[in-house]
N, C-alpha and C. Protein backbone atom coordinates (compact mmCIF):
# COMPACT_ATOMS: atom_id res chain seq x y z
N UNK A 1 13.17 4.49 11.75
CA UNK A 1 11.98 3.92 11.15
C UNK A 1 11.94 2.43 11.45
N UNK A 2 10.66 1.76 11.89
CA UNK A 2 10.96 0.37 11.72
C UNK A 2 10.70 -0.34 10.43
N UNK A 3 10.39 -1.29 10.22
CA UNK A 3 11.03 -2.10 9.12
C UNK A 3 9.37 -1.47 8.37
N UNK A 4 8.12 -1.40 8.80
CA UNK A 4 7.26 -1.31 7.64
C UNK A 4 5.77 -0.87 8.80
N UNK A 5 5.18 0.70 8.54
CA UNK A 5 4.13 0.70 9.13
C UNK A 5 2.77 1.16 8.02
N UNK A 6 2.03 1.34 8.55
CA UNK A 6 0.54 1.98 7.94
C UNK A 6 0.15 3.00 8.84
N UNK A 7 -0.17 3.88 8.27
CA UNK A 7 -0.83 5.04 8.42
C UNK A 7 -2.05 5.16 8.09
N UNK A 8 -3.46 5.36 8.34
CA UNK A 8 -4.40 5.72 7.66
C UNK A 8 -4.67 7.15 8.68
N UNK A 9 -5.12 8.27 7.97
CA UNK A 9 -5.54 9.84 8.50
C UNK A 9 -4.50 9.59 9.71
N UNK A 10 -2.90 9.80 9.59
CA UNK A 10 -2.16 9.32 10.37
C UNK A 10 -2.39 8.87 11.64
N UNK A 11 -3.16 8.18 12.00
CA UNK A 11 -3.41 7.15 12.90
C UNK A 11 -2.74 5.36 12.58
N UNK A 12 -1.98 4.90 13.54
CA UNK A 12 -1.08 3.83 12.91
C UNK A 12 -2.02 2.26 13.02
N UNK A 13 -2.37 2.38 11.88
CA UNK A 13 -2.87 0.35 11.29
C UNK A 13 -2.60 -0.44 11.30
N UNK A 14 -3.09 -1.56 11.28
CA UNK A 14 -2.43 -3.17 11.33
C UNK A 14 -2.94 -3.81 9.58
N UNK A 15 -1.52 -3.82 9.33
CA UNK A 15 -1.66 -4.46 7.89
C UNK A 15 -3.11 -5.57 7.96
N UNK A 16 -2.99 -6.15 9.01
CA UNK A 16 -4.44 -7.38 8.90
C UNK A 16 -5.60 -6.41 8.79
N UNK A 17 -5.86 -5.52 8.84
CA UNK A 17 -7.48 -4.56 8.66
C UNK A 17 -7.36 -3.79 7.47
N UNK A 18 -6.52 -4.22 6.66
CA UNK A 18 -6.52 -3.49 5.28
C UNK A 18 -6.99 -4.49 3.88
N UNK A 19 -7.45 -4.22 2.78
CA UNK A 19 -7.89 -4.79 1.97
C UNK A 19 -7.20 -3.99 0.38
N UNK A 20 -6.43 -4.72 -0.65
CA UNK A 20 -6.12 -3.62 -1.99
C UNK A 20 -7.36 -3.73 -2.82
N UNK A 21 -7.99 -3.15 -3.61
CA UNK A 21 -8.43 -2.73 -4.17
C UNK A 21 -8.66 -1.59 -5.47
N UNK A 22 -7.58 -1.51 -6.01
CA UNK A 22 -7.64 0.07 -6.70
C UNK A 22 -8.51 0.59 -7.67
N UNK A 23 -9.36 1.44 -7.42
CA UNK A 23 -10.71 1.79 -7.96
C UNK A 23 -10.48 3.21 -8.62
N UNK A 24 -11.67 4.10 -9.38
CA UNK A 24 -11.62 5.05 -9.41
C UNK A 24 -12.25 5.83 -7.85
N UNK A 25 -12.21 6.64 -7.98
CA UNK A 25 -12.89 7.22 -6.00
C UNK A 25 -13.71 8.39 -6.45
N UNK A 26 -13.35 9.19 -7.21
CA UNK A 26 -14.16 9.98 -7.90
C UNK A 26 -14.67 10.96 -6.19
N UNK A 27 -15.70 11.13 -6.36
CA UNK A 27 -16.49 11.92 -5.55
C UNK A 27 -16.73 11.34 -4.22
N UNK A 28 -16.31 9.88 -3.97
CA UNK A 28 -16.11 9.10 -2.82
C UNK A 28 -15.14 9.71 -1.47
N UNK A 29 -15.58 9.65 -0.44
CA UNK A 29 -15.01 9.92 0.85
C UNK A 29 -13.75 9.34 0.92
N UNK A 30 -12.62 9.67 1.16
CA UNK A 30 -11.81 9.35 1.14
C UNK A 30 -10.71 9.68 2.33
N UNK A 31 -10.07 8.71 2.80
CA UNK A 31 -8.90 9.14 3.90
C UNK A 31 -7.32 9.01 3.05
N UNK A 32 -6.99 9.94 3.45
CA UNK A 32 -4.73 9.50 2.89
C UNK A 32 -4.60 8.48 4.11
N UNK A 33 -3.71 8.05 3.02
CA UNK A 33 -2.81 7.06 4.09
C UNK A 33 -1.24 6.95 3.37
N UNK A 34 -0.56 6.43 4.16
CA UNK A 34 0.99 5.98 3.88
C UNK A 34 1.62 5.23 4.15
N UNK A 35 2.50 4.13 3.61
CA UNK A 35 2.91 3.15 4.24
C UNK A 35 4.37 3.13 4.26
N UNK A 36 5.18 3.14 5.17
CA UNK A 36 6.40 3.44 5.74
C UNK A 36 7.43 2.03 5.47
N UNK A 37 7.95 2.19 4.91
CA UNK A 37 8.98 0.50 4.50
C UNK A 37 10.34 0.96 4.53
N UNK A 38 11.21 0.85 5.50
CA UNK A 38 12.37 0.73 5.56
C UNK A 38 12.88 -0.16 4.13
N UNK A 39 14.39 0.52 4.00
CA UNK A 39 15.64 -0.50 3.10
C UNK A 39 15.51 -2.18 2.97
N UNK A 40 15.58 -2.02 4.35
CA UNK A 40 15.51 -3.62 4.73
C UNK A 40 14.71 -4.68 4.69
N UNK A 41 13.56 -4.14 4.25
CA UNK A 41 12.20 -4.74 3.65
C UNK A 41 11.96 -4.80 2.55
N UNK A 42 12.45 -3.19 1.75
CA UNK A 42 12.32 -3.61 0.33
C UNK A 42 12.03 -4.70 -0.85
N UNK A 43 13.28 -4.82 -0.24
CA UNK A 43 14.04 -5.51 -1.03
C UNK A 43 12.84 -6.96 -1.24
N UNK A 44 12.37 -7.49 0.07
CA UNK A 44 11.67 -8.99 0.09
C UNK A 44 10.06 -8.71 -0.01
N UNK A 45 9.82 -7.33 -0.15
CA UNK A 45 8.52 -7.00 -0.20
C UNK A 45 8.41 -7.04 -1.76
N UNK A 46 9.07 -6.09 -2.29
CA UNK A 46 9.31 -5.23 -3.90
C UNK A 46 9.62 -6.22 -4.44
N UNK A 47 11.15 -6.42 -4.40
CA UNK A 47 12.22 -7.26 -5.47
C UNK A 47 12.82 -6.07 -6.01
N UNK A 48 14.15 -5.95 -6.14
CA UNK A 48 14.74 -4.69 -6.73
C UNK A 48 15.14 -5.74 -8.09
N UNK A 49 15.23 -6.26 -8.21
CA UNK A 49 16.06 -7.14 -9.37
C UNK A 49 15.28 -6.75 -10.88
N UNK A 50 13.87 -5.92 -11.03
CA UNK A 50 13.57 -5.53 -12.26
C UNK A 50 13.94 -3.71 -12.11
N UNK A 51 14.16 -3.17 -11.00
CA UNK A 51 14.44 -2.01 -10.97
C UNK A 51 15.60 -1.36 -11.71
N UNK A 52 15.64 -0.33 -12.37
CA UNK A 52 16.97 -0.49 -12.98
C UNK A 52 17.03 1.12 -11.60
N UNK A 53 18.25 1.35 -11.58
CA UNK A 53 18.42 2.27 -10.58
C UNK A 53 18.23 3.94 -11.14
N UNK A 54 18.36 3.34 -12.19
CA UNK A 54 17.94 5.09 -12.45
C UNK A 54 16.32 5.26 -12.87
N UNK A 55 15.78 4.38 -12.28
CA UNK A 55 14.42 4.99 -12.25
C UNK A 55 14.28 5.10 -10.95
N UNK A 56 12.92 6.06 -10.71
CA UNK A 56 12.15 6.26 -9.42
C UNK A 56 11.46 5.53 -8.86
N UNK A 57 11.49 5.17 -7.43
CA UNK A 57 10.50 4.05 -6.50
C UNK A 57 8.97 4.48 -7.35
N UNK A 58 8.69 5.91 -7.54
CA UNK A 58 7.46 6.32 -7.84
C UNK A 58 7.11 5.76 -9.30
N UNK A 59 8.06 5.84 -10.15
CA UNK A 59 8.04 5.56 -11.44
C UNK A 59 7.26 4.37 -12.00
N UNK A 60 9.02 3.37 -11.01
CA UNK A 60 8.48 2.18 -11.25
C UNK A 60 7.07 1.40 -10.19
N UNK A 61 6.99 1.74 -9.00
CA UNK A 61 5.75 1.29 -8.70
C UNK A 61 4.63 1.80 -9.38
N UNK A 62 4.36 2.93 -9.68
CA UNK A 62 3.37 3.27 -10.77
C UNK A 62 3.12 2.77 -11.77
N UNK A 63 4.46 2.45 -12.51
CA UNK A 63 3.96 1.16 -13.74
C UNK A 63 3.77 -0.13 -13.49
N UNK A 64 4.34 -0.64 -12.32
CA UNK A 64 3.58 -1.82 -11.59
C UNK A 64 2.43 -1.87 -11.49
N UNK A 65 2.11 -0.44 -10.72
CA UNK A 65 0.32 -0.88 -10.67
C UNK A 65 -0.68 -0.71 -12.11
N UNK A 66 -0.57 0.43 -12.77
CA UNK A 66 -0.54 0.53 -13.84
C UNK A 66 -0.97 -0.93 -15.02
N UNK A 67 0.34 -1.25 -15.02
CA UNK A 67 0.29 -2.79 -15.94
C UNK A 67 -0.36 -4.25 -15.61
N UNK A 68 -0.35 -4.10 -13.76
CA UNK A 68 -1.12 -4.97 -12.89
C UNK A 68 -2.03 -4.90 -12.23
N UNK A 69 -2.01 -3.76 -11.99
CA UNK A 69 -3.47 -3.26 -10.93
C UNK A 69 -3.38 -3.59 -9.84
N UNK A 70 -4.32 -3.55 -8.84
CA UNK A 70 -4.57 -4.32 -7.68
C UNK A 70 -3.97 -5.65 -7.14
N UNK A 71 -3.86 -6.35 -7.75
CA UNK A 71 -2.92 -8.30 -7.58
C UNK A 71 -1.44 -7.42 -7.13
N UNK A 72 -0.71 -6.38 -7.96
CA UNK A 72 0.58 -6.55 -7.52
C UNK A 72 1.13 -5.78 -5.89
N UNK A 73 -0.12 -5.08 -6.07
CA UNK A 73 0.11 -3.88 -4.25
C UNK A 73 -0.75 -4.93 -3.67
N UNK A 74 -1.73 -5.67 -3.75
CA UNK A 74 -2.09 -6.90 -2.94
C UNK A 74 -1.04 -8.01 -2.18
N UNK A 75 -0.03 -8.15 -3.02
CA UNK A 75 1.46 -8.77 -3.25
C UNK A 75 1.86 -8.15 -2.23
N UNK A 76 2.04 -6.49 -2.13
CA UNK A 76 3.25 -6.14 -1.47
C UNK A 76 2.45 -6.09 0.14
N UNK A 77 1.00 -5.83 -0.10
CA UNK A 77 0.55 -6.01 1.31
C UNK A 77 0.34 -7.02 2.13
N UNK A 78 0.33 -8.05 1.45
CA UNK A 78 0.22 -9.38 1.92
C UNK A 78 1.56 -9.22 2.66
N UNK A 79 2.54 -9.27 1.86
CA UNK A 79 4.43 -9.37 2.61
C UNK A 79 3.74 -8.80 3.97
N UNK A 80 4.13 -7.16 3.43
CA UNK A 80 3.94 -6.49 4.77
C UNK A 80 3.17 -7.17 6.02
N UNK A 81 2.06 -7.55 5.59
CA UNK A 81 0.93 -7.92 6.69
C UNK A 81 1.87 -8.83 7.17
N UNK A 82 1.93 -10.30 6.42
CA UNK A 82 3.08 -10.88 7.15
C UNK A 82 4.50 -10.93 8.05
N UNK A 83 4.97 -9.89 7.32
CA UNK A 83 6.19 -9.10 8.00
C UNK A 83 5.79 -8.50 9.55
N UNK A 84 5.19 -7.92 9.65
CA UNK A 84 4.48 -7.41 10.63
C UNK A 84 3.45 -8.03 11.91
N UNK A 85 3.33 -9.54 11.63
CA UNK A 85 2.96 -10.59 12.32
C UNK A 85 1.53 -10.16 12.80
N UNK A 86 0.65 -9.50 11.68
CA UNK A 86 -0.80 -8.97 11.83
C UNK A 86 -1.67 -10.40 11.67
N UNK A 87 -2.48 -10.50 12.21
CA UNK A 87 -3.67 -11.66 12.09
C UNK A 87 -4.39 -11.05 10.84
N UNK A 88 -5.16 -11.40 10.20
CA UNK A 88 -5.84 -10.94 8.42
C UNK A 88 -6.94 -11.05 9.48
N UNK A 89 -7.42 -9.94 9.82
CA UNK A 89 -8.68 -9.59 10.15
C UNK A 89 -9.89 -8.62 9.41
N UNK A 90 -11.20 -9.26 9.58
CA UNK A 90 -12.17 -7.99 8.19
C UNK A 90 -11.36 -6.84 8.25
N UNK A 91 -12.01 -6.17 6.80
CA UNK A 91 -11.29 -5.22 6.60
C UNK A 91 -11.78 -3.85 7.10
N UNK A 92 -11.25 -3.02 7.53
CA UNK A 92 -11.62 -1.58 8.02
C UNK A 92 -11.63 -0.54 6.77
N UNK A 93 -10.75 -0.77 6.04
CA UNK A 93 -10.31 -0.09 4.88
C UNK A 93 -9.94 -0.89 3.73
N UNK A 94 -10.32 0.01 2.87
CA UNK A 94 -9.92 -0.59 0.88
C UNK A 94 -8.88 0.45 0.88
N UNK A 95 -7.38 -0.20 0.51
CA UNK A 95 -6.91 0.72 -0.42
C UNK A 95 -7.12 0.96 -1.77
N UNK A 96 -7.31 2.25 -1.60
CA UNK A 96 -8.10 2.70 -3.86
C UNK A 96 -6.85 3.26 -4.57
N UNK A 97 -6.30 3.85 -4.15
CA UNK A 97 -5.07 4.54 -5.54
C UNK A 97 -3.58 4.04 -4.41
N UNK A 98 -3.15 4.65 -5.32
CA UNK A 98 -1.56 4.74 -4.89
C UNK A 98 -1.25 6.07 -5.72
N UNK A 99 -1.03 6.88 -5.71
CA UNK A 99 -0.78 8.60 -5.43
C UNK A 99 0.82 8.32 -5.74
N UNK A 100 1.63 8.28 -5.17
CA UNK A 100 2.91 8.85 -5.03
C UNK A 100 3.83 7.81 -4.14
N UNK A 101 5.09 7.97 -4.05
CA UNK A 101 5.87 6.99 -3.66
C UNK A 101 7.11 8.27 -3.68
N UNK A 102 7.80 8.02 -2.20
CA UNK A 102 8.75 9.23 -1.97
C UNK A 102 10.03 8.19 -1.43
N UNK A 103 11.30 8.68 -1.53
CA UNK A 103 12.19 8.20 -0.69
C UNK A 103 12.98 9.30 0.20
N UNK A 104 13.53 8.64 1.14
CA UNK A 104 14.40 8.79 2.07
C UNK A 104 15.54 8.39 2.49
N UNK A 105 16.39 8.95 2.93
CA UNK A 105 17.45 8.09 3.61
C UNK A 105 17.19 6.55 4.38
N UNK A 106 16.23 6.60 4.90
CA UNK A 106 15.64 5.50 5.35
C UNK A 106 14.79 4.23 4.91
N UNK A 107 14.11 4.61 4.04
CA UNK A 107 13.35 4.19 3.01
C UNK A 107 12.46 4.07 1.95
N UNK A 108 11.43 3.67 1.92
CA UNK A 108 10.43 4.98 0.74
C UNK A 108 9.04 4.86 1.27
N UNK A 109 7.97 5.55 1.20
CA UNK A 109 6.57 5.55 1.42
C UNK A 109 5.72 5.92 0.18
N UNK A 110 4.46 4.69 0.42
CA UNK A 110 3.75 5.00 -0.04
C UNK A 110 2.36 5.85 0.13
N UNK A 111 2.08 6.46 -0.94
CA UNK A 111 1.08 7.51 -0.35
C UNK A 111 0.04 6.83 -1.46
N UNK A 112 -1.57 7.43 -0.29
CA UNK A 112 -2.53 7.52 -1.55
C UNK A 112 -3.24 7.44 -0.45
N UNK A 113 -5.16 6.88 -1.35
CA UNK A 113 -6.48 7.37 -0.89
C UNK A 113 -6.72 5.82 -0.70
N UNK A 114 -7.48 6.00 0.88
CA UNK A 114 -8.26 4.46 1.12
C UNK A 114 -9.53 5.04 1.18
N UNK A 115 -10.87 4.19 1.26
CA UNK A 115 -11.99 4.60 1.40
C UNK A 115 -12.63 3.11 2.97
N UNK A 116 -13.42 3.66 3.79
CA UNK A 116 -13.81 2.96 4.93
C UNK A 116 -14.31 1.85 3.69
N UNK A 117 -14.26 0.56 4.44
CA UNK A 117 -14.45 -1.22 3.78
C UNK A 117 -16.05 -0.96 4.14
N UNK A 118 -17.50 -1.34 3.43
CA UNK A 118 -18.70 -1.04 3.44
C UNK A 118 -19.10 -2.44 2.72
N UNK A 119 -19.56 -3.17 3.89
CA UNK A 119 -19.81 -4.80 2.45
C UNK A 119 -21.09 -4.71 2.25
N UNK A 120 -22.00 -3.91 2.38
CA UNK A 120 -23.30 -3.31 2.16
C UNK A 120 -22.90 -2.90 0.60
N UNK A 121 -22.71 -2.23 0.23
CA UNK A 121 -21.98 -1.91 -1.19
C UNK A 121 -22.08 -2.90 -2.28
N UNK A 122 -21.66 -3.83 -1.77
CA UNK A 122 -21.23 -5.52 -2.37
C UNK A 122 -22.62 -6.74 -2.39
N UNK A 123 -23.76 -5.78 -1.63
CA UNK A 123 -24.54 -7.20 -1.30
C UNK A 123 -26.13 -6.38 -1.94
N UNK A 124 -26.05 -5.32 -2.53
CA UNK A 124 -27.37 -4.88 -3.30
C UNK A 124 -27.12 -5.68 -4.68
């Protein structure tokens, strides 16, 4: 795995064409996506230092977003984008939920629903 990718309808993204957002989606079009973060990123993306180890990546990022919303997976995408030496270009996609969070020997992914970025939406 390398250190941190994006997936949207598994086709591979550039953190710079993504936007957080977490909304309800309801009846909205929606694509999965996943984002792939090696060990070695974790750590400077996340922060393990509030994790206690016997909880779940899923757990506790869920009550992250949960208690913060949008600002704290904004946080972790920003890293990433940076990590990944993406230019912040408009956005192609909103990420709306965060679904699930799995680990691996390798590292953990995040899953959930983006919806296509529409700034028509924003300007009625």
């Amino acid at each position: 795995m390398t250190n941190s990718e994006i997936y949207i309808n598994d086709a591979l993204e550039s953190f710079g064409r993504v936007w957080v957002h977490i909304q309800y989606v309801g009846e909205a079009s929606c694509t999965p996506y996943r984002v792939r973060m090696a060990f070695d990123v974790v750590d400077f993306v996340i922060g393990t230092e509030d994790k206690a180890p016997s909880v779940s990546w899923d757990q506790y990022l869920q009550e992250e977003v949960s208690e913060l919303g949008s600002a704290m997976l904004s946080i972790y995408f920003e890293k990433l984008r940076q990590l990944s030496g993406a230019d912040r270009e408009r956005p192609l996609w909103v990420i709306a939920t965060l679904d699930a969070v799995t680990e691996d020997a390798h590292g953990i992914e995040l899953h959930g629903r983006a919806v296509r970025f529409d700034p028509d939406r924003f300007l009625r």
